[in-house]
PDB file of N, CA and C in Angstrom:
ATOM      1  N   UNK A   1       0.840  -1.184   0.000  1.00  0.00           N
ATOM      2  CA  UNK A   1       0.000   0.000   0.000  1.00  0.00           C
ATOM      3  C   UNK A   1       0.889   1.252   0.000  1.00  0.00           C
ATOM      4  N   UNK A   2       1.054   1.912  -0.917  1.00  0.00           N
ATOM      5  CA  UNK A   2       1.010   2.939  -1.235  1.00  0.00           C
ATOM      6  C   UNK A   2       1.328   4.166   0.538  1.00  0.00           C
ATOM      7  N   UNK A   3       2.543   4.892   0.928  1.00  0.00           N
ATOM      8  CA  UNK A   3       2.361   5.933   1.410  1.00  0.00           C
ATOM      9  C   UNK A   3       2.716   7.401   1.458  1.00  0.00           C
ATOM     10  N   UNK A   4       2.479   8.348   2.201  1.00  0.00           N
ATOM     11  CA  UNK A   4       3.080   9.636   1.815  1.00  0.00           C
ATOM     12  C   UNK A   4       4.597   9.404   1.993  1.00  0.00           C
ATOM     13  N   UNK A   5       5.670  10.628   1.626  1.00  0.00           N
ATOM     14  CA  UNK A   5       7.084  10.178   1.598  1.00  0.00           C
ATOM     15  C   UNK A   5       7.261  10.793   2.855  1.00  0.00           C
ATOM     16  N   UNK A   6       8.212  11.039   3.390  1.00  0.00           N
ATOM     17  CA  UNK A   6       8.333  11.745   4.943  1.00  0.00           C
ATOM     18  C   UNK A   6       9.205  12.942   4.639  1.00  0.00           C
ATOM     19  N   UNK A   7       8.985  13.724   4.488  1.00  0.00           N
ATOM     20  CA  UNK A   7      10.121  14.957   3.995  1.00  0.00           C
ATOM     21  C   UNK A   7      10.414  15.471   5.206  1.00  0.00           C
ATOM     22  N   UNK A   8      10.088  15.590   6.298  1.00  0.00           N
ATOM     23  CA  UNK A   8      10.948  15.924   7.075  1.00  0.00           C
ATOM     24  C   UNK A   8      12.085  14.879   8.001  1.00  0.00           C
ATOM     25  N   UNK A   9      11.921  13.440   7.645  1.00  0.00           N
ATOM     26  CA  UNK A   9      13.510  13.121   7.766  1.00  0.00           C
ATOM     27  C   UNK A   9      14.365  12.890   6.706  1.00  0.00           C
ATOM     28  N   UNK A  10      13.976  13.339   5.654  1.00  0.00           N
ATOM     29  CA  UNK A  10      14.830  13.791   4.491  1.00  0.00           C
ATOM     30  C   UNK A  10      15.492  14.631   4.573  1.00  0.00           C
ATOM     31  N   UNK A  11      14.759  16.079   4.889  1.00  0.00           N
ATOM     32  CA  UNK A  11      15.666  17.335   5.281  1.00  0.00           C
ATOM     33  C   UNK A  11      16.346  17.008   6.904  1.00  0.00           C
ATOM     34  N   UNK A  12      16.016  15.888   7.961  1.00  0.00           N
ATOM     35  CA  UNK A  12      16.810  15.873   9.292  1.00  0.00           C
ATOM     36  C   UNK A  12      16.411  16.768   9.885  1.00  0.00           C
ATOM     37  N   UNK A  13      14.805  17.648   9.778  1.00  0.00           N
ATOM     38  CA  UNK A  13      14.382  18.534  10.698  1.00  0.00           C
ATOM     39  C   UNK A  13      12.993  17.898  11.325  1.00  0.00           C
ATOM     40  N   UNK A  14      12.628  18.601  12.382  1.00  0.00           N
ATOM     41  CA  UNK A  14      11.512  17.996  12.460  1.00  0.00           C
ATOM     42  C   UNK A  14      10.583  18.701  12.062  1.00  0.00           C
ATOM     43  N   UNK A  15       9.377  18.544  12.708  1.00  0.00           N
ATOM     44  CA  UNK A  15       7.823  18.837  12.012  1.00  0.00           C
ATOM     45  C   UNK A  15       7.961  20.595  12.546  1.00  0.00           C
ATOM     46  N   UNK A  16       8.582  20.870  13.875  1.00  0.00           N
ATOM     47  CA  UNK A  16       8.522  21.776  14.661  1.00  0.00           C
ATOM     48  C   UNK A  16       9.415  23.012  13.915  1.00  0.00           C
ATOM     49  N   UNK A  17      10.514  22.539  13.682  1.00  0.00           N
ATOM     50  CA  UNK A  17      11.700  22.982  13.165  1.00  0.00           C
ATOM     51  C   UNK A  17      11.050  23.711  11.559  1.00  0.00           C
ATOM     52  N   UNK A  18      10.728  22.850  10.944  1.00  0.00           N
ATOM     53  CA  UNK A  18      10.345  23.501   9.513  1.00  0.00           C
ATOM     54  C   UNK A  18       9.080  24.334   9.445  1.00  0.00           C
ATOM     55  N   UNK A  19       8.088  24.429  10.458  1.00  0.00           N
ATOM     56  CA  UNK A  19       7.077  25.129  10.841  1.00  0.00           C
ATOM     57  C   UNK A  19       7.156  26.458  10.901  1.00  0.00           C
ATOM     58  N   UNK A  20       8.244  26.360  12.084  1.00  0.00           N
ATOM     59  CA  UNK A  20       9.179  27.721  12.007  1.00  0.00           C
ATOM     60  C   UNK A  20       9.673  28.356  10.952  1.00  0.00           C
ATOM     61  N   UNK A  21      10.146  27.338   9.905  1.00  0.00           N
ATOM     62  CA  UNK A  21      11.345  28.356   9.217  1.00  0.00           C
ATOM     63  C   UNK A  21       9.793  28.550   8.475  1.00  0.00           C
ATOM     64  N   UNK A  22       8.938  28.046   7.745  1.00  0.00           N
ATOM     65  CA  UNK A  22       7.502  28.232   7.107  1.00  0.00           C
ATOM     66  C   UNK A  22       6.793  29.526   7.339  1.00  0.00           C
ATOM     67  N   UNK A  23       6.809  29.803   8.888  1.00  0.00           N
ATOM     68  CA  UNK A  23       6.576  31.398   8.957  1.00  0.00           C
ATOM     69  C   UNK A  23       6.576  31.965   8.728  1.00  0.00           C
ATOM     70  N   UNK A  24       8.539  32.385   8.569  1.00  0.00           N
ATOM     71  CA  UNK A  24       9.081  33.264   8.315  1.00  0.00           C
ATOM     72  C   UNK A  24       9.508  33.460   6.707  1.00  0.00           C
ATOM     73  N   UNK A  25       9.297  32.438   6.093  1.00  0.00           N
ATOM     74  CA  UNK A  25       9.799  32.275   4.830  1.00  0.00           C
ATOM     75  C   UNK A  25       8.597  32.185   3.601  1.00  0.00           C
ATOM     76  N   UNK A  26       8.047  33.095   3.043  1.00  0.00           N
ATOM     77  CA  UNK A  26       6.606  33.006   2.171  1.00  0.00           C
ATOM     78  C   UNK A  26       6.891  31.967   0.957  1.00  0.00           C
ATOM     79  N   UNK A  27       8.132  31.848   0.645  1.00  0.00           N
ATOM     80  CA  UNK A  27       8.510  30.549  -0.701  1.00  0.00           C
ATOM     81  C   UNK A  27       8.812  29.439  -0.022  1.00  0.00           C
ATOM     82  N   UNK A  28       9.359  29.746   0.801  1.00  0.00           N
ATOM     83  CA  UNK A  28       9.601  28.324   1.681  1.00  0.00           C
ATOM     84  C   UNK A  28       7.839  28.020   1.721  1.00  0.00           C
ATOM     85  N   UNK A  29       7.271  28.147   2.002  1.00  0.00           N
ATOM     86  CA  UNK A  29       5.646  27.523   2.597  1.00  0.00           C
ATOM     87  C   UNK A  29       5.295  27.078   1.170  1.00  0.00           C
ATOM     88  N   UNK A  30       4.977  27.816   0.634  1.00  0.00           N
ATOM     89  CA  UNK A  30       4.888  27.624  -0.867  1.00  0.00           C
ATOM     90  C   UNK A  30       5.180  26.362  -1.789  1.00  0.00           C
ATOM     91  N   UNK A  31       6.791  26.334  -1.438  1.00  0.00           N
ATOM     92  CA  UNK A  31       7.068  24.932  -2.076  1.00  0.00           C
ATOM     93  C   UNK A  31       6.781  23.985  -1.226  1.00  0.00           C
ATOM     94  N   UNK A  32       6.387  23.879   0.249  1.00  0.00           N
ATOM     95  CA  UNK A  32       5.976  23.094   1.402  1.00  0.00           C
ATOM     96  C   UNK A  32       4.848  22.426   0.472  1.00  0.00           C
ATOM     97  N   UNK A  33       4.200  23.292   0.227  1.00  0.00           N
ATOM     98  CA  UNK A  33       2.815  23.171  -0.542  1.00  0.00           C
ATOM     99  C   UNK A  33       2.532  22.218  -1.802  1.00  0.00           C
ATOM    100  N   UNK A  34       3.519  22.881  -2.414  1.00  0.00           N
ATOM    101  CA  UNK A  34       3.719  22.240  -3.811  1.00  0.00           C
ATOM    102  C   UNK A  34       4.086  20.364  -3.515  1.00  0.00           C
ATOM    103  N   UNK A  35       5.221  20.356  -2.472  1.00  0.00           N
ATOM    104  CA  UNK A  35       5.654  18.816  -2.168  1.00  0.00           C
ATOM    105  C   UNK A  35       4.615  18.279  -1.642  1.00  0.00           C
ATOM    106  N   UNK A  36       3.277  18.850  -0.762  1.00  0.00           N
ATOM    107  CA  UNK A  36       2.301  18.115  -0.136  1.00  0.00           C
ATOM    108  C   UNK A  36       1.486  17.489  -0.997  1.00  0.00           C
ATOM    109  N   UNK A  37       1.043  18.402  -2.525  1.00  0.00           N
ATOM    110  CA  UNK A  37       0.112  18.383  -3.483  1.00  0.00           C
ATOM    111  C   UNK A  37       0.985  17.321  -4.565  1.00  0.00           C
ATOM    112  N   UNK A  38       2.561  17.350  -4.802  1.00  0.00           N
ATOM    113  CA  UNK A  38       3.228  16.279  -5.767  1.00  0.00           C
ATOM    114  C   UNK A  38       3.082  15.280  -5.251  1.00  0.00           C
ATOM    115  N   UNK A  39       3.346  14.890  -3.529  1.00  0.00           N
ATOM    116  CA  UNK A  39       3.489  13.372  -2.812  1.00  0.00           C
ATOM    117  C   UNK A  39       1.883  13.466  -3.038  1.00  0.00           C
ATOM    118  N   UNK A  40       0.847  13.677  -2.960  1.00  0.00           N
ATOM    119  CA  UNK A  40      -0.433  13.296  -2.698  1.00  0.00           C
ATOM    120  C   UNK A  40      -0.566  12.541  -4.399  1.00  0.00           C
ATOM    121  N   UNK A  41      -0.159  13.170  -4.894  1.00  0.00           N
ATOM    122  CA  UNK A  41      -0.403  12.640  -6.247  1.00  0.00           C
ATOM    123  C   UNK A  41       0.569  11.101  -6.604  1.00  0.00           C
ATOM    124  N   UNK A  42       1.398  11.201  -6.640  1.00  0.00           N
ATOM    125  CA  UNK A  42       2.441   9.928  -6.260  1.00  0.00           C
ATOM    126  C   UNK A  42       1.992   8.683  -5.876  1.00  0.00           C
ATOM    127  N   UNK A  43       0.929   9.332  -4.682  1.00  0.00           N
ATOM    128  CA  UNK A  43       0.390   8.112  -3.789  1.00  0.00           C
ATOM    129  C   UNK A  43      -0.920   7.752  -4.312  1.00  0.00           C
ATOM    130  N   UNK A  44      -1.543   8.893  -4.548  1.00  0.00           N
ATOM    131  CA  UNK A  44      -2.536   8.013  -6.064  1.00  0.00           C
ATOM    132  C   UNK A  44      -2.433   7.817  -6.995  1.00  0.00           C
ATOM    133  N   UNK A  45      -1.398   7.597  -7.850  1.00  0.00           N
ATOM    134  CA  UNK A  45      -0.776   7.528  -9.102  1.00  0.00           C
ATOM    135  C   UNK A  45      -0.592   5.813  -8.510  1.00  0.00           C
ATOM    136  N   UNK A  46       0.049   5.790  -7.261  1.00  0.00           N
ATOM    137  CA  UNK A  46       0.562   4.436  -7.134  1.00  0.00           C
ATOM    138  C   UNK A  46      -0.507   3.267  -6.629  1.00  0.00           C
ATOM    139  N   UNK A  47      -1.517   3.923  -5.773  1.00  0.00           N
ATOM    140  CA  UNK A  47      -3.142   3.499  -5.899  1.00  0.00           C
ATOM    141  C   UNK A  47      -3.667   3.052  -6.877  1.00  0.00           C
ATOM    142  N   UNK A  48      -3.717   3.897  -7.845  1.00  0.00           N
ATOM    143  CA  UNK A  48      -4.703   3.448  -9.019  1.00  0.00           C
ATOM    144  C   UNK A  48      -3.745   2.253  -9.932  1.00  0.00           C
ATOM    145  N   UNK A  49      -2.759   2.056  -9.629  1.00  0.00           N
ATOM    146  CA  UNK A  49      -1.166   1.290 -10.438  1.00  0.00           C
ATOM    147  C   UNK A  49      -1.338   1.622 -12.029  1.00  0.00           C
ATOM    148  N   UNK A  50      -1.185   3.379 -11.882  1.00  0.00           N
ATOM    149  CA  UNK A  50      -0.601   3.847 -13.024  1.00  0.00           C
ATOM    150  C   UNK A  50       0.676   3.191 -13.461  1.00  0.00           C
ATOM    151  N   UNK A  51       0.677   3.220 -15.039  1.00  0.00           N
ATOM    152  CA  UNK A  51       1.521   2.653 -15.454  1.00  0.00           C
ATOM    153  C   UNK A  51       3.040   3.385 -14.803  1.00  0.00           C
ATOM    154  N   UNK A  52       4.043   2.761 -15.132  1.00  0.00           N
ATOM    155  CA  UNK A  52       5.621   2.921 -14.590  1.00  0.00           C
ATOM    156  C   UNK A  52       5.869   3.931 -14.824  1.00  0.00           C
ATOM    157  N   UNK A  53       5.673   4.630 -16.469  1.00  0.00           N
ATOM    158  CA  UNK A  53       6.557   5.774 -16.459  1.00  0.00           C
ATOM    159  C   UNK A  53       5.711   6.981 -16.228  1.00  0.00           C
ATOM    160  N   UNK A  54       4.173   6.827 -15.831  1.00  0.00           N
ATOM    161  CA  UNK A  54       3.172   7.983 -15.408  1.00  0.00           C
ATOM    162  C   UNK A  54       4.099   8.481 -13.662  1.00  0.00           C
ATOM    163  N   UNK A  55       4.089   7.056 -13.073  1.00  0.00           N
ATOM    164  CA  UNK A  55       4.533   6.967 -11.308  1.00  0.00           C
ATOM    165  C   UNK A  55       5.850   7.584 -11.629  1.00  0.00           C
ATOM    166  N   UNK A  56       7.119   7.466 -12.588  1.00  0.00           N
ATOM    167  CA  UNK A  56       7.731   7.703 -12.399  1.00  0.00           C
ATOM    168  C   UNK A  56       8.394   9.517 -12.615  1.00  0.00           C
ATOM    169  N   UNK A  57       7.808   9.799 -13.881  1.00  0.00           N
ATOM    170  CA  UNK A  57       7.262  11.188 -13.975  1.00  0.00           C
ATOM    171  C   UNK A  57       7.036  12.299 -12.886  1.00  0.00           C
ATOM    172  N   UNK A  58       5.891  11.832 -12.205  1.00  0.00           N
ATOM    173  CA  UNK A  58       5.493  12.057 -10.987  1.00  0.00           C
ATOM    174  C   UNK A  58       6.264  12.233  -9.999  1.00  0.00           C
ATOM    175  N   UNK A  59       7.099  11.364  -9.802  1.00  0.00           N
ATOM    176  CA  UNK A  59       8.306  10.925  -8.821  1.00  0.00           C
ATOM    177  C   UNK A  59       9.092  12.348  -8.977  1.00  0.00           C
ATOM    178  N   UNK A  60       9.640  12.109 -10.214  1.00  0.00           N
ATOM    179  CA  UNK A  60      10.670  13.222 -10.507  1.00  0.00           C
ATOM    180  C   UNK A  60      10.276  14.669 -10.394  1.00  0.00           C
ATOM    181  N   UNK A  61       8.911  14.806 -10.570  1.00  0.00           N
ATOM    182  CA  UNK A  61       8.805  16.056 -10.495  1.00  0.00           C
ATOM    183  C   UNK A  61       7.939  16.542  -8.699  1.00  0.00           C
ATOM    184  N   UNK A  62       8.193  15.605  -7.953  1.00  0.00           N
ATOM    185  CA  UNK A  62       8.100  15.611  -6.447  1.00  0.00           C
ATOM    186  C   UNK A  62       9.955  15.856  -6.092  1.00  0.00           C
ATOM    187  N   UNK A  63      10.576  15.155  -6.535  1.00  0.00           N
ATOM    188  CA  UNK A  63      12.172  15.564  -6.664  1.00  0.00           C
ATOM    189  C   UNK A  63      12.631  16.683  -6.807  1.00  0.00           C
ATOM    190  N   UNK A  64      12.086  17.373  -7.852  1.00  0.00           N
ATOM    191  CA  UNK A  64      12.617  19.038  -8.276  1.00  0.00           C
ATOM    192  C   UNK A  64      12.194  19.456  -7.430  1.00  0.00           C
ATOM    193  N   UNK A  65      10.532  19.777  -6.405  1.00  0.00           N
ATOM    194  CA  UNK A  65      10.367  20.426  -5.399  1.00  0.00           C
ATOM    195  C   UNK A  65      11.069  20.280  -4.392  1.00  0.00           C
ATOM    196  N   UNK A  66      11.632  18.929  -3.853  1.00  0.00           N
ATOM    197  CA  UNK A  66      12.372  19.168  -2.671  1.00  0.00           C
ATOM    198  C   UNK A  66      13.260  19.257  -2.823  1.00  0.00           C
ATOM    199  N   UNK A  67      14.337  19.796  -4.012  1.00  0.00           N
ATOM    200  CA  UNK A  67      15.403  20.335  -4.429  1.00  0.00           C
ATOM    201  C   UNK A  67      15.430  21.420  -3.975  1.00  0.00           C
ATOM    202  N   UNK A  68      14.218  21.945  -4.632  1.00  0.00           N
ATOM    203  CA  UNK A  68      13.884  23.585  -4.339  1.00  0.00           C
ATOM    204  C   UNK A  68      13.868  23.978  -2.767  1.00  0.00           C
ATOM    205  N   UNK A  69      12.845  22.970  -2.304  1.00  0.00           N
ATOM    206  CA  UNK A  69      12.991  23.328  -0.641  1.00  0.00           C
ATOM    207  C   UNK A  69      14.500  23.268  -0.335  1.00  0.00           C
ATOM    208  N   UNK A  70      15.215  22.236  -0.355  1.00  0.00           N
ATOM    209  CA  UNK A  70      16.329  22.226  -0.195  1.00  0.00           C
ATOM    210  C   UNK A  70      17.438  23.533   0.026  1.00  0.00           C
ATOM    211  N   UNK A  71      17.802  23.904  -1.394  1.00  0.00           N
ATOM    212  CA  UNK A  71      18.098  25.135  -1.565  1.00  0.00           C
ATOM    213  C   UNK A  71      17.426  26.432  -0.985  1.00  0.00           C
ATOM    214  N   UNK A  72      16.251  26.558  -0.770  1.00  0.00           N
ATOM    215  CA  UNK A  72      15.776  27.478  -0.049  1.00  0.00           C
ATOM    216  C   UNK A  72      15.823  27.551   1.855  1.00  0.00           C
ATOM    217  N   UNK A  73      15.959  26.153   1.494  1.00  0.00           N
ATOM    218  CA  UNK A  73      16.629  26.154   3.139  1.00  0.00           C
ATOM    219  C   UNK A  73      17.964  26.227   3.433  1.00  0.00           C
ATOM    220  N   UNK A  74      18.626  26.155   2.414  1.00  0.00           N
ATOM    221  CA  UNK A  74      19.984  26.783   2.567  1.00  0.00           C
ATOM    222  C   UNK A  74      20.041  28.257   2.547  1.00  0.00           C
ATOM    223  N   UNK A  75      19.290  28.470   1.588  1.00  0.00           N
ATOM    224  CA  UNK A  75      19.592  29.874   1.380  1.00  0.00           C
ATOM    225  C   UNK A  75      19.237  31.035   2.839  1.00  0.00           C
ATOM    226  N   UNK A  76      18.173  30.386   3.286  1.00  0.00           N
ATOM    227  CA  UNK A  76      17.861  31.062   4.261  1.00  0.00           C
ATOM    228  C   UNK A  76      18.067  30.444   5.624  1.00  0.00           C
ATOM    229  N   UNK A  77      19.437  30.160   5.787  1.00  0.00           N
ATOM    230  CA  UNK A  77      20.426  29.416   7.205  1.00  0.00           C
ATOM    231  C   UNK A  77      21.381  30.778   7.222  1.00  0.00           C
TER     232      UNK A  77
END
């Protein structure tokens, strides 16, 4: 079964920690957003057992967002 990905022990922060920086940061929340709405899709993409390269598509472009978070959490350390 199919679940959400855990992005916050990906980034090694917790739920508390990135809340915070979310506040203060209007793109940071933003792409928060964007990764909630790509993993939601992922996980019904993988529900319905879309074909391989629909799931995988998908995948990748849940990847570029937490790139983005990534970098934006650098940027603003």
């Amino acid at each position: 079964m199919p679940v959400t990905h855990d992005l916050y022990q990906d980034l090694q922060l917790s739920k508390e920690e990135i809340q915070q920086k979310r506040t203060k940061d209007p793109l940071l929340d933003s792409l928060i957003n964007k990764y909630s709405l790509a993993d939601a899709e992922v996980v019904k993409a993988e529900e319905a057992k879309s074909n391989d390269d629909a799931v995988r598509k998908l995948k990748e472009a849940r990847l570029l967002v937490k790139d983005k978070i990534i970098k934006q959490l650098q940027a603003s350390s």
